[in-house]
C-alpha atoms as a PDB file:
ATOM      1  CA  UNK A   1      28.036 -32.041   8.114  1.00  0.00           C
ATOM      2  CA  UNK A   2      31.360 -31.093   6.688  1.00  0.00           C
ATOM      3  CA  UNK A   3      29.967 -29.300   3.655  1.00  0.00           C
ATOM      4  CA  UNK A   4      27.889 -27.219   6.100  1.00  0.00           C
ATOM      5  CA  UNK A   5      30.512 -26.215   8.229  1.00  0.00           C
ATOM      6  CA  UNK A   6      32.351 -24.847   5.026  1.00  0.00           C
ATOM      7  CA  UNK A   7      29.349 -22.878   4.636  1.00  0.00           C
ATOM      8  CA  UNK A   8      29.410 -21.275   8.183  1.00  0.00           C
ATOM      9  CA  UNK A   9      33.317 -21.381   8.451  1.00  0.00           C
ATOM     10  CA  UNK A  10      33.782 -23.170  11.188  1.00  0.00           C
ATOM     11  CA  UNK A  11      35.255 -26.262  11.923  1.00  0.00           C
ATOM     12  CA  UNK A  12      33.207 -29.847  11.892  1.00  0.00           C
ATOM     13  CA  UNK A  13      33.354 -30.199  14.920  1.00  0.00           C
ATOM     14  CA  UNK A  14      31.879 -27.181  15.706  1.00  0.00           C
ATOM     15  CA  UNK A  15      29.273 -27.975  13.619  1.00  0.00           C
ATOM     16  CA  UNK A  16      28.532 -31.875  15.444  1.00  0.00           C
ATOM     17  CA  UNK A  17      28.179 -29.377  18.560  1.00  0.00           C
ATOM     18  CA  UNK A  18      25.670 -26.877  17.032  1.00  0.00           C
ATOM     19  CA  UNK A  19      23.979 -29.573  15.863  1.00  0.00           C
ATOM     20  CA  UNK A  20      23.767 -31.384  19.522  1.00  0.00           C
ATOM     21  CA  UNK A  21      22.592 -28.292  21.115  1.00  0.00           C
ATOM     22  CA  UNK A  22      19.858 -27.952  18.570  1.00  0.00           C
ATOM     23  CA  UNK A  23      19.086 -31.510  19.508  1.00  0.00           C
ATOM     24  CA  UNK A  24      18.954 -30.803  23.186  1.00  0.00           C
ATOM     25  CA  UNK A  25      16.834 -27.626  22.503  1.00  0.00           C
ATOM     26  CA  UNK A  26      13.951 -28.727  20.121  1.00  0.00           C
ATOM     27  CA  UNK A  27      13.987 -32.098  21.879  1.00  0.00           C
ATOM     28  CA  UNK A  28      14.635 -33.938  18.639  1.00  0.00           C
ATOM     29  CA  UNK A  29      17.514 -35.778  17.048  1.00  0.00           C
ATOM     30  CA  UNK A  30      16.866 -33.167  13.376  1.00  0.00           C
ATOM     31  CA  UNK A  31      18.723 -35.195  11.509  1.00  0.00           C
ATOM     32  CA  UNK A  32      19.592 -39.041  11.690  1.00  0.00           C
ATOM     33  CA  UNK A  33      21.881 -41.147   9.604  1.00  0.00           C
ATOM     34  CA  UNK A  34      21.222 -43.399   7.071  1.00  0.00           C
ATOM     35  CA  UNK A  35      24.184 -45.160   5.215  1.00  0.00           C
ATOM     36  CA  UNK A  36      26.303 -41.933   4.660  1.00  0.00           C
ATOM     37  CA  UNK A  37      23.480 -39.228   4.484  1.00  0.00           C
ATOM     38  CA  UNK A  38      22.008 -37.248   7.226  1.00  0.00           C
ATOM     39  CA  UNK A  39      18.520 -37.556   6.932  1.00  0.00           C
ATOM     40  CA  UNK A  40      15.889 -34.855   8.361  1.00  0.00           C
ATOM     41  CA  UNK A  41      13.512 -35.891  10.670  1.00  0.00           C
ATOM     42  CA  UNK A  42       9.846 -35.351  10.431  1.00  0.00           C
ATOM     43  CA  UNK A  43       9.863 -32.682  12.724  1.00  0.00           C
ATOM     44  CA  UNK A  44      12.654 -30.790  10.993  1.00  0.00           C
ATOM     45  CA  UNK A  45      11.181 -31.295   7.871  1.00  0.00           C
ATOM     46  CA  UNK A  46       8.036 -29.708   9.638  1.00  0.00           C
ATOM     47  CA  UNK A  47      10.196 -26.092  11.137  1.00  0.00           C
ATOM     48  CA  UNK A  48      12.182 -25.826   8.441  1.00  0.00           C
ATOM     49  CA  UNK A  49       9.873 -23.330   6.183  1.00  0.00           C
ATOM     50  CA  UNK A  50       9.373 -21.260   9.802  1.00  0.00           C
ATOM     51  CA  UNK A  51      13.445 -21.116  10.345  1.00  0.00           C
ATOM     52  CA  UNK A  52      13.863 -20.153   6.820  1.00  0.00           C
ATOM     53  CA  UNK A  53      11.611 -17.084   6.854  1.00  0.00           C
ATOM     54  CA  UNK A  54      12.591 -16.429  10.545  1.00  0.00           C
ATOM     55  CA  UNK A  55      16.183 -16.070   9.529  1.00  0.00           C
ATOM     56  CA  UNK A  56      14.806 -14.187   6.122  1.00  0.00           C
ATOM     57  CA  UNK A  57      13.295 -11.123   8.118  1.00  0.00           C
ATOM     58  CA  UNK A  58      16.135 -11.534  10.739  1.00  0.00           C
ATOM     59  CA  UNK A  59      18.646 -10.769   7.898  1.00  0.00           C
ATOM     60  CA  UNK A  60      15.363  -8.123   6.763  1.00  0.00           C
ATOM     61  CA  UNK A  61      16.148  -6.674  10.438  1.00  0.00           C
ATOM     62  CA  UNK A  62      19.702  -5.929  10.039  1.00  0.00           C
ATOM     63  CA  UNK A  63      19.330  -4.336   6.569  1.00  0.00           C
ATOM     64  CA  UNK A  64      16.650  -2.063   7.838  1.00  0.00           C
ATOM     65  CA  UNK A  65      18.960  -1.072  10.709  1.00  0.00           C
ATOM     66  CA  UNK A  66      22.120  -0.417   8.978  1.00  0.00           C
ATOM     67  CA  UNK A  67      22.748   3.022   7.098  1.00  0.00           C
ATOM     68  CA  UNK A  68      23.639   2.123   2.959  1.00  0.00           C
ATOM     69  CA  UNK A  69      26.271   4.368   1.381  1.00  0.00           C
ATOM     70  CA  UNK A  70      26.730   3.209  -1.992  1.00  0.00           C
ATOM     71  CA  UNK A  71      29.843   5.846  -2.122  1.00  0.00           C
ATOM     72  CA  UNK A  72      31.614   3.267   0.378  1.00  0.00           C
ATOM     73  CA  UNK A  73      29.347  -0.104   0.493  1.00  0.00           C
ATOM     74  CA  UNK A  74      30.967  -2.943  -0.060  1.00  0.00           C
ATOM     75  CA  UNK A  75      27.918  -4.789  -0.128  1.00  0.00           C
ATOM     76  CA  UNK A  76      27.908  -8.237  -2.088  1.00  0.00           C
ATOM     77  CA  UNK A  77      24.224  -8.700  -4.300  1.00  0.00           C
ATOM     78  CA  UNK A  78      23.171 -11.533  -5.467  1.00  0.00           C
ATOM     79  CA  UNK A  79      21.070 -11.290  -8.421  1.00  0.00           C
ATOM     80  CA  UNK A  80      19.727 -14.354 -10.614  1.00  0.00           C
ATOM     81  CA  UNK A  81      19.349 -13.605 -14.471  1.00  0.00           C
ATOM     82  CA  UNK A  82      19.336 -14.588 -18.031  1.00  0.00           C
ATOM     83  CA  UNK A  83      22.781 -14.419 -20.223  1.00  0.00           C
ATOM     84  CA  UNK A  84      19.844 -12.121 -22.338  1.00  0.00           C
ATOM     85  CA  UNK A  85      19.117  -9.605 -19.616  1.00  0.00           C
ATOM     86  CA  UNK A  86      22.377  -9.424 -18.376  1.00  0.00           C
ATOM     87  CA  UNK A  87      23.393  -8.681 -22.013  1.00  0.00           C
ATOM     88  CA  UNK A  88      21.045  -5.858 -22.462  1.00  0.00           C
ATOM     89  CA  UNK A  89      20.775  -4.172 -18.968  1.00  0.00           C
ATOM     90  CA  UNK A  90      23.157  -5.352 -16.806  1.00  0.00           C
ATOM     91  CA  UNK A  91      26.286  -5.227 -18.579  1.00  0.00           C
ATOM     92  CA  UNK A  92      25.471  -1.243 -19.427  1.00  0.00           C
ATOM     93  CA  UNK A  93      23.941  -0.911 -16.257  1.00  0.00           C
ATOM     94  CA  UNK A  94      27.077  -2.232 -14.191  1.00  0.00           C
ATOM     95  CA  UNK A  95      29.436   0.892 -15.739  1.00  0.00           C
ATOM     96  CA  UNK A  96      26.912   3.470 -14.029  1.00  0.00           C
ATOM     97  CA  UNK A  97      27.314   1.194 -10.943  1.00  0.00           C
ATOM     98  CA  UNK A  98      31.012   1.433 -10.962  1.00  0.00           C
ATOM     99  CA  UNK A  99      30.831   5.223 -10.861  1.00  0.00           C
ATOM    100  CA  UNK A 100      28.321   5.580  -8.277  1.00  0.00           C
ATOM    101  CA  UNK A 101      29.001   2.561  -5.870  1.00  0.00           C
ATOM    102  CA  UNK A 102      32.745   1.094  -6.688  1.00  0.00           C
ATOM    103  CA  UNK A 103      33.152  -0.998  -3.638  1.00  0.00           C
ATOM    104  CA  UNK A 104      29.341  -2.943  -4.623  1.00  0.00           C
ATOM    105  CA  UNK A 105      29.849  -6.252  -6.103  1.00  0.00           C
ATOM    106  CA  UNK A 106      27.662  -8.170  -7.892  1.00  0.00           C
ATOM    107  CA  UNK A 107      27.140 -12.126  -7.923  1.00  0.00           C
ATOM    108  CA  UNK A 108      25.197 -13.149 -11.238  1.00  0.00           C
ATOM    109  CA  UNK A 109      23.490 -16.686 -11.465  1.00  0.00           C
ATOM    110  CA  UNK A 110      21.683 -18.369 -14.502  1.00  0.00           C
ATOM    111  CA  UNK A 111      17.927 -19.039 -13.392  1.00  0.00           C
ATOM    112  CA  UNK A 112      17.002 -23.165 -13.300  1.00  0.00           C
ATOM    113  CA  UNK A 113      13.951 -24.869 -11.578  1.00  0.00           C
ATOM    114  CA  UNK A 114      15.393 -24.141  -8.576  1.00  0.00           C
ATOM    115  CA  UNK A 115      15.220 -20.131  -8.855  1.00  0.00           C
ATOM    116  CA  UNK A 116      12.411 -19.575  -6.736  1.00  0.00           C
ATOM    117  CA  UNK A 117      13.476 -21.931  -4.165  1.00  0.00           C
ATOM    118  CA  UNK A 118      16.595 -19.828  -3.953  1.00  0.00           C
ATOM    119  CA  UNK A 119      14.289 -16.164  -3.629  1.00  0.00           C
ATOM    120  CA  UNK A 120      12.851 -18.034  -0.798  1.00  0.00           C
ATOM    121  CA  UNK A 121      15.773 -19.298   1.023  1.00  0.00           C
ATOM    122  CA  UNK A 122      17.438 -15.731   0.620  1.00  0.00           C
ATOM    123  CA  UNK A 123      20.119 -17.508  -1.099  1.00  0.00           C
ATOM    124  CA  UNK A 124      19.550 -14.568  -4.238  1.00  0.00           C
ATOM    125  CA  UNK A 125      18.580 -10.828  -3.529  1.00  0.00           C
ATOM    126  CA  UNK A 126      16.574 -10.376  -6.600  1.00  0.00           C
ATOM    127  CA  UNK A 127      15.438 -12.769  -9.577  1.00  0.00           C
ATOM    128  CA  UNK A 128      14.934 -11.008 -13.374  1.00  0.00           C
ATOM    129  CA  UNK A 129      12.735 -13.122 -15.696  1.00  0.00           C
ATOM    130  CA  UNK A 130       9.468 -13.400 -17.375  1.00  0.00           C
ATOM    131  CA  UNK A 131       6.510 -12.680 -15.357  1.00  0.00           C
ATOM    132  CA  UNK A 132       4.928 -16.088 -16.535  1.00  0.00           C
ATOM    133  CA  UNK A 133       7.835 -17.766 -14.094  1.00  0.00           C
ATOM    134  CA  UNK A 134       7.617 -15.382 -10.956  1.00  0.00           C
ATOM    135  CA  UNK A 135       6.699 -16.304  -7.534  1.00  0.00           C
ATOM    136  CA  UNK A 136       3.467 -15.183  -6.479  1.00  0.00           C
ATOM    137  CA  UNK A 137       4.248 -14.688  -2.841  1.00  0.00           C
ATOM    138  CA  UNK A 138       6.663 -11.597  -3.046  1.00  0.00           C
ATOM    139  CA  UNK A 139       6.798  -8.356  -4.974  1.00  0.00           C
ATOM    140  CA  UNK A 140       7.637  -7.820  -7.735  1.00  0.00           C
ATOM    141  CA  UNK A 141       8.133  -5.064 -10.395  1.00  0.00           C
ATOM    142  CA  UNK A 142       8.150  -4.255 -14.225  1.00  0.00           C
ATOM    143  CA  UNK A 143      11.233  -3.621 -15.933  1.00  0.00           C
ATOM    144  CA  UNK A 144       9.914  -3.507 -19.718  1.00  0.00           C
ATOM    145  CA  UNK A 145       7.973  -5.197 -21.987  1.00  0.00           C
ATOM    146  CA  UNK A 146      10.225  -6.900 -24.835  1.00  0.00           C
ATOM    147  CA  UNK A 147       9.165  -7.883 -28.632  1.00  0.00           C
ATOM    148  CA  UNK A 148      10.029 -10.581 -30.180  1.00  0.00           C
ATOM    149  CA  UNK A 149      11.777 -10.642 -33.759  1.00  0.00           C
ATOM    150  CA  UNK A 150      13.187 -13.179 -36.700  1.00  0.00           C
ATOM    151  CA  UNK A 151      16.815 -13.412 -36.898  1.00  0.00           C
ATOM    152  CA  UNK A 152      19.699 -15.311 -39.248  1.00  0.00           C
ATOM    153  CA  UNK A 153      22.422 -14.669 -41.165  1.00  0.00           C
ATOM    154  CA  UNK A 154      22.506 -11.087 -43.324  1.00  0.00           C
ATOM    155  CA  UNK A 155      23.402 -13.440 -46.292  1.00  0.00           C
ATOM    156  CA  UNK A 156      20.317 -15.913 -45.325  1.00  0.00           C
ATOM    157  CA  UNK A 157      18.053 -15.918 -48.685  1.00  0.00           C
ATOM    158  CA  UNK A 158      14.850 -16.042 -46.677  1.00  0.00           C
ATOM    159  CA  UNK A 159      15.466 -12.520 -45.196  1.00  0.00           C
ATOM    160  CA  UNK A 160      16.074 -10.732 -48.646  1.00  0.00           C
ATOM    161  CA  UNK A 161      12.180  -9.239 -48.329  1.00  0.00           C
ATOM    162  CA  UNK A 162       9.659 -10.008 -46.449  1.00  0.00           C
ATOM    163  CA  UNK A 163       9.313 -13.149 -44.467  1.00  0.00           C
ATOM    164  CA  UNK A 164       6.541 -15.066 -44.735  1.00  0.00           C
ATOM    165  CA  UNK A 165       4.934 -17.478 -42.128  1.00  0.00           C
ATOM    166  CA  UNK A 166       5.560 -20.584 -45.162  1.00  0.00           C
ATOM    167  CA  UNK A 167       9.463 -19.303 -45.500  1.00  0.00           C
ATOM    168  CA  UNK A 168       9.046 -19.213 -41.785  1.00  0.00           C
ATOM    169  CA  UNK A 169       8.341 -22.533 -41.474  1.00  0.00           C
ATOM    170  CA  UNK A 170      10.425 -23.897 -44.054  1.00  0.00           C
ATOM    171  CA  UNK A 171      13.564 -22.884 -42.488  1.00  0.00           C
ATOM    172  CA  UNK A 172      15.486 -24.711 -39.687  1.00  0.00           C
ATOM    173  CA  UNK A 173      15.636 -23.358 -36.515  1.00  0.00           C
ATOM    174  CA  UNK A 174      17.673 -22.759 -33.185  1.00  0.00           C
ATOM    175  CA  UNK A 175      15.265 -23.128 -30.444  1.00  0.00           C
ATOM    176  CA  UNK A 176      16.865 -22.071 -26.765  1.00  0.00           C
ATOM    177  CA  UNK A 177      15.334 -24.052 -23.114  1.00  0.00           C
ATOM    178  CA  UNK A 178      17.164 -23.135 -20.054  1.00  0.00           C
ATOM    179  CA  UNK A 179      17.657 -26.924 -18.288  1.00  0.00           C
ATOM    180  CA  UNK A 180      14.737 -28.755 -18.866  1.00  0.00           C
ATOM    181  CA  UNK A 181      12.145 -25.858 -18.943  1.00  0.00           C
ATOM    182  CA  UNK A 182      10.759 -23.726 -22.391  1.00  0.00           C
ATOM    183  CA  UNK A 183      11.775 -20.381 -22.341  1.00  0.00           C
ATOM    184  CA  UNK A 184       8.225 -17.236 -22.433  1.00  0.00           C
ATOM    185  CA  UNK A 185       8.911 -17.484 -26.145  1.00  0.00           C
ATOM    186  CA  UNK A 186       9.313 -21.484 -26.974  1.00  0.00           C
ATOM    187  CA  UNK A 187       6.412 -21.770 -24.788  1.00  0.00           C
ATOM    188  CA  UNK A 188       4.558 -19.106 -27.263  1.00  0.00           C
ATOM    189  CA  UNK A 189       6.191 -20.747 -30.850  1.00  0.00           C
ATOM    190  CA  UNK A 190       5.479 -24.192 -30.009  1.00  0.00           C
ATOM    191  CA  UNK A 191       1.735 -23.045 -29.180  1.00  0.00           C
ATOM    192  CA  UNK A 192       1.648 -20.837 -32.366  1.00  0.00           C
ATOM    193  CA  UNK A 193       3.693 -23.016 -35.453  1.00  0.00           C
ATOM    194  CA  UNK A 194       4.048 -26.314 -33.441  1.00  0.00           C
ATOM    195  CA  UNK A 195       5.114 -27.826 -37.120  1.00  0.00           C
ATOM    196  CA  UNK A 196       8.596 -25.095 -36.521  1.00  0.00           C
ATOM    197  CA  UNK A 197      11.328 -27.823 -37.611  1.00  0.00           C
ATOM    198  CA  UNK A 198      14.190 -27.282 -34.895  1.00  0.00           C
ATOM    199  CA  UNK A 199      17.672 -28.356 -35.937  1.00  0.00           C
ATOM    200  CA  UNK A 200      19.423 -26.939 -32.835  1.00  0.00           C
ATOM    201  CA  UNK A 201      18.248 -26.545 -29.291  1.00  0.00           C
ATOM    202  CA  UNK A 202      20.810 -24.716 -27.449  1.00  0.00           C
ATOM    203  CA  UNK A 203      21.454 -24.112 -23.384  1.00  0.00           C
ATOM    204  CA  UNK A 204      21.788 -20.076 -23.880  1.00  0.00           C
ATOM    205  CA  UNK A 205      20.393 -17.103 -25.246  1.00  0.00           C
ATOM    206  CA  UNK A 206      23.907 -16.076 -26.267  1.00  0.00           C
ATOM    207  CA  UNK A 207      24.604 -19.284 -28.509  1.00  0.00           C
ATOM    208  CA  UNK A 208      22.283 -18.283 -30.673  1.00  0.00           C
ATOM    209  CA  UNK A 209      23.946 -15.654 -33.110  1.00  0.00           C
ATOM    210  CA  UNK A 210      27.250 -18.118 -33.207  1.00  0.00           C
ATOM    211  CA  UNK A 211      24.558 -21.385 -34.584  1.00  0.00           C
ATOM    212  CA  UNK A 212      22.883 -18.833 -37.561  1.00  0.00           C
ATOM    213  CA  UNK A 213      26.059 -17.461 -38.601  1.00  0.00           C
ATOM    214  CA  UNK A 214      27.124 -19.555 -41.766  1.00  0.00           C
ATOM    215  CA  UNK A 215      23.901 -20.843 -42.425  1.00  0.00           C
ATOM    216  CA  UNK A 216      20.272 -20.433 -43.661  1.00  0.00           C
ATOM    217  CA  UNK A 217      18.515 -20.973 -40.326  1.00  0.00           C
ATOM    218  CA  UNK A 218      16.151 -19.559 -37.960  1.00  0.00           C
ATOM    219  CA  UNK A 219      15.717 -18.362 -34.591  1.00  0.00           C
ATOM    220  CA  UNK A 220      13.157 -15.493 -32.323  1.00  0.00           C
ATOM    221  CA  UNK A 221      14.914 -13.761 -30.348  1.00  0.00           C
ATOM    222  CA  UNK A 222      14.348 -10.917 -28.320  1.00  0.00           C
ATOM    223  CA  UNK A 223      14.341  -7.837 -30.294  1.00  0.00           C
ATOM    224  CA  UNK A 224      16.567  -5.692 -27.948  1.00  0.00           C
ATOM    225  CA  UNK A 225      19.307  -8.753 -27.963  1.00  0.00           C
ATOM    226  CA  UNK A 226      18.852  -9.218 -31.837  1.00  0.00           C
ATOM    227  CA  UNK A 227      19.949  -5.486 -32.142  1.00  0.00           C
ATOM    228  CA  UNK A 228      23.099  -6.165 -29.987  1.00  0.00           C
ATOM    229  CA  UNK A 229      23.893  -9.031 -31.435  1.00  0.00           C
ATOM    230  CA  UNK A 230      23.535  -8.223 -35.171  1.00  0.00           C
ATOM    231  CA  UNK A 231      26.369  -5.924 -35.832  1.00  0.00           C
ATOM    232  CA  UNK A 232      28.820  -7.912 -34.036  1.00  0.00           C
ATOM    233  CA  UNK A 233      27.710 -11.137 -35.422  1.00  0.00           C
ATOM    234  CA  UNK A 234      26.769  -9.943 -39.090  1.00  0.00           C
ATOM    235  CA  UNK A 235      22.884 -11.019 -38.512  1.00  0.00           C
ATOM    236  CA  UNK A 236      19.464  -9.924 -40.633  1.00  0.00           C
ATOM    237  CA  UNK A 237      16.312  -8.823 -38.671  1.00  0.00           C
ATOM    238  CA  UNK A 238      13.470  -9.395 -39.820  1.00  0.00           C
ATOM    239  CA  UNK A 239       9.490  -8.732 -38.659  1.00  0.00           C
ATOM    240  CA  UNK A 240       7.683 -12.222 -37.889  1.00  0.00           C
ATOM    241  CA  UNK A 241       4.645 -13.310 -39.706  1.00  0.00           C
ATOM    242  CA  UNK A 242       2.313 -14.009 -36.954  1.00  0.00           C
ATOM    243  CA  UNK A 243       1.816 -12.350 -33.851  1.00  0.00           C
ATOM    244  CA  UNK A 244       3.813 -13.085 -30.342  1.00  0.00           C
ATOM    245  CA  UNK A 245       2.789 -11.443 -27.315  1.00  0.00           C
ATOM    246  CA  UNK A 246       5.455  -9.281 -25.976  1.00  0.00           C
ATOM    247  CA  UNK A 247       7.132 -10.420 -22.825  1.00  0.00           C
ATOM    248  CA  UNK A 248       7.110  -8.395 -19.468  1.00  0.00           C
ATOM    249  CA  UNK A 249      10.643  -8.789 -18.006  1.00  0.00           C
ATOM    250  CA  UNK A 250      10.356  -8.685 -14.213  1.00  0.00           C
ATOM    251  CA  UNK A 251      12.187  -8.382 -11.088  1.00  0.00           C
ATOM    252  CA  UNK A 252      11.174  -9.599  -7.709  1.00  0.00           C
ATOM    253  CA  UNK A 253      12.364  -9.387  -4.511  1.00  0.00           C
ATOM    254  CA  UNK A 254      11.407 -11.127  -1.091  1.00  0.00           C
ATOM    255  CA  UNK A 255       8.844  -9.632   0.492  1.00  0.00           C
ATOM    256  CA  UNK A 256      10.931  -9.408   3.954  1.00  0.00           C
ATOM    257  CA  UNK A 257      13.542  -7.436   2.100  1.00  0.00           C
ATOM    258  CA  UNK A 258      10.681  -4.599   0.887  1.00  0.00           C
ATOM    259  CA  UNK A 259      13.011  -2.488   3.746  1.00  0.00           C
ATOM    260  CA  UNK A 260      16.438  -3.067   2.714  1.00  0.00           C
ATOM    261  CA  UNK A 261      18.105  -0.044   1.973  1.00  0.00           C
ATOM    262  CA  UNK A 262      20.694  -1.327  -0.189  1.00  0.00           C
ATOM    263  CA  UNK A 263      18.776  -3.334  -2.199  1.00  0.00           C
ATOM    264  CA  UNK A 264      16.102  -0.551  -2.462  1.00  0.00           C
ATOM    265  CA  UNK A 265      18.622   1.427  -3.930  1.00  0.00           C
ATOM    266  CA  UNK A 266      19.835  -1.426  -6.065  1.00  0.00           C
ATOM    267  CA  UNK A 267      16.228  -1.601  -7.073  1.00  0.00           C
ATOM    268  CA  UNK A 268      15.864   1.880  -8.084  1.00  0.00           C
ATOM    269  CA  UNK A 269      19.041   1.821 -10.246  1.00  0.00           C
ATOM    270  CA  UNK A 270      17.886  -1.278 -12.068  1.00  0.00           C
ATOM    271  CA  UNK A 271      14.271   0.150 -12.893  1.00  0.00           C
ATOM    272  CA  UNK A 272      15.858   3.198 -13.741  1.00  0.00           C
ATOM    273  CA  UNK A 273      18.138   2.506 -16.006  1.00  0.00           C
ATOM    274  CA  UNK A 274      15.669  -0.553 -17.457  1.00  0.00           C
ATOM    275  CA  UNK A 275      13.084   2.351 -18.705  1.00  0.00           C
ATOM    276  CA  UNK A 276      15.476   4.561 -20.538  1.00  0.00           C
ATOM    277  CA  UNK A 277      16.419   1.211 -22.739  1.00  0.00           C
ATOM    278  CA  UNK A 278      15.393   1.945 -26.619  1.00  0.00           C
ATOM    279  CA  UNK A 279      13.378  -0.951 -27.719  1.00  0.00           C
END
């Protein structure tokens, strides 16, 4: 009770009243208390995916009714995304924003298993990832399709000609899964050369140049990050030996949202900008 009155900004005792009219009106106690928890009843449990999506397309209502001027919006978005496409697209892409909308803001969250939940809830505006881990309830739309290429250190022997799928698998490696789940391209690799030896399994996309540097191992990474990262981090490229299917980087949006004026236009910016990105 207190932590959702801090949400709505109101007082708890405020909330102990909303929550006794809702009581009085749905003819149910909601929620009922068990050692220090409040516990949802059976028949909240039961409304609770109706509220959400009433309260989606009621927020869906207001957009649609409300003129957006980027010139003057103040408008806060909240977009979910990897450290890796924020790196390539959004970072570049927020400088155009600044001249075109300087009062927007933008709130940027890591995905987790929990990402989809969030689209649903309206708790993000739009989600960027792989189109392997999209929702298939709401829209969504392609950004690009990304390759996949070997990276380590410019010094690393192995990358001194052409690598080869046994120097491939003879090096250690820097794998990368986000919480608990493989990323489009572990999921691919450990499908592919299973027998990969990993020696470091890091949280981040962006950890990745900082564990090769220094050393003779391994990583795939997306090619567009790989040619951000190697000047600044002093890193070899190299073609892989076997064949990865190229990932299609998504965005998706609720579906109640499809007539949001601001986040059309955020939309439009994004996709624009996404296709004039050199591979």
């Amino acid at each position: 009770m207190t932590r959702a009155a801090k949400r709505l900004n109101v007082t708890q005792s405020a909330m102990s009243a909303s929550l006794k009219r809702l009581r009085e009106s749905f003819h149910d106690d909601l929620l009922v208390l068990h050692g220090k928890k409040m516990i949802p009843t059976q028949h909240a449990l039961a409304i609770a995916p109706e509220v959400s999506d009433a309260l989606i397309r009621l927020k869906g209502l207001i957009a649609m009714s409300t003129r957006f001027d980027p010139a003057v919006s103040r408008r806060l978005f909240f977009v979910n995304a990897s450290d890796y496409i924020t790196t390539v697209l959004l970072v570049p892409l927020v400088e155009v924003l600044q001249r075109e909308a300087p009062g927007i803001r933008l709130n940027l969250s890591l995905p987790d298993m929990d990402s989809a939940d969030k689209l649903e809830a309206g708790e993000v505006d739009l989600i960027l990832t792989p189109e392997e881990f999209m929702d298939c309830d709401h829209p969504r739309e392609l950004l690009f399709e990304e390759r996949f290429v070997a990276v380590g250190a410019r010094d690393n022997p192995l990358l001194d000609c052409e690598l080869t799928r046994e120097g491939f698998l003879a090096a250690g490696h820097v794998a990368v899964r986000i919480g608990n789940q493989d990323t489009f391209v572990e999921g691919v690799l450990n499908t592919l050369v299973p027998e990969r030896r990993i020696e470091v399994c890091a949280q981040s996309f962006i950890q990745v140049p900082w564990l090769l540097r220094g050393t003779n191992r391994l990583s795939v990474m997306h090619e567009r990050l790989a040619q951000t990262a190697a000047p600044v981090h002093e890193l070899a490229i190299a073609e892989l030996p076997f064949h990865v299917p190229n990932m299609r980087e998504m965005m998706q949006y609720h579906v109640a949202r499809t007539h949001d004026a601001g986040l059309t236009w955020l939309r439009e910016r994004i996709i624009r900008f996404a296709r004039q990105l050199a591979p």
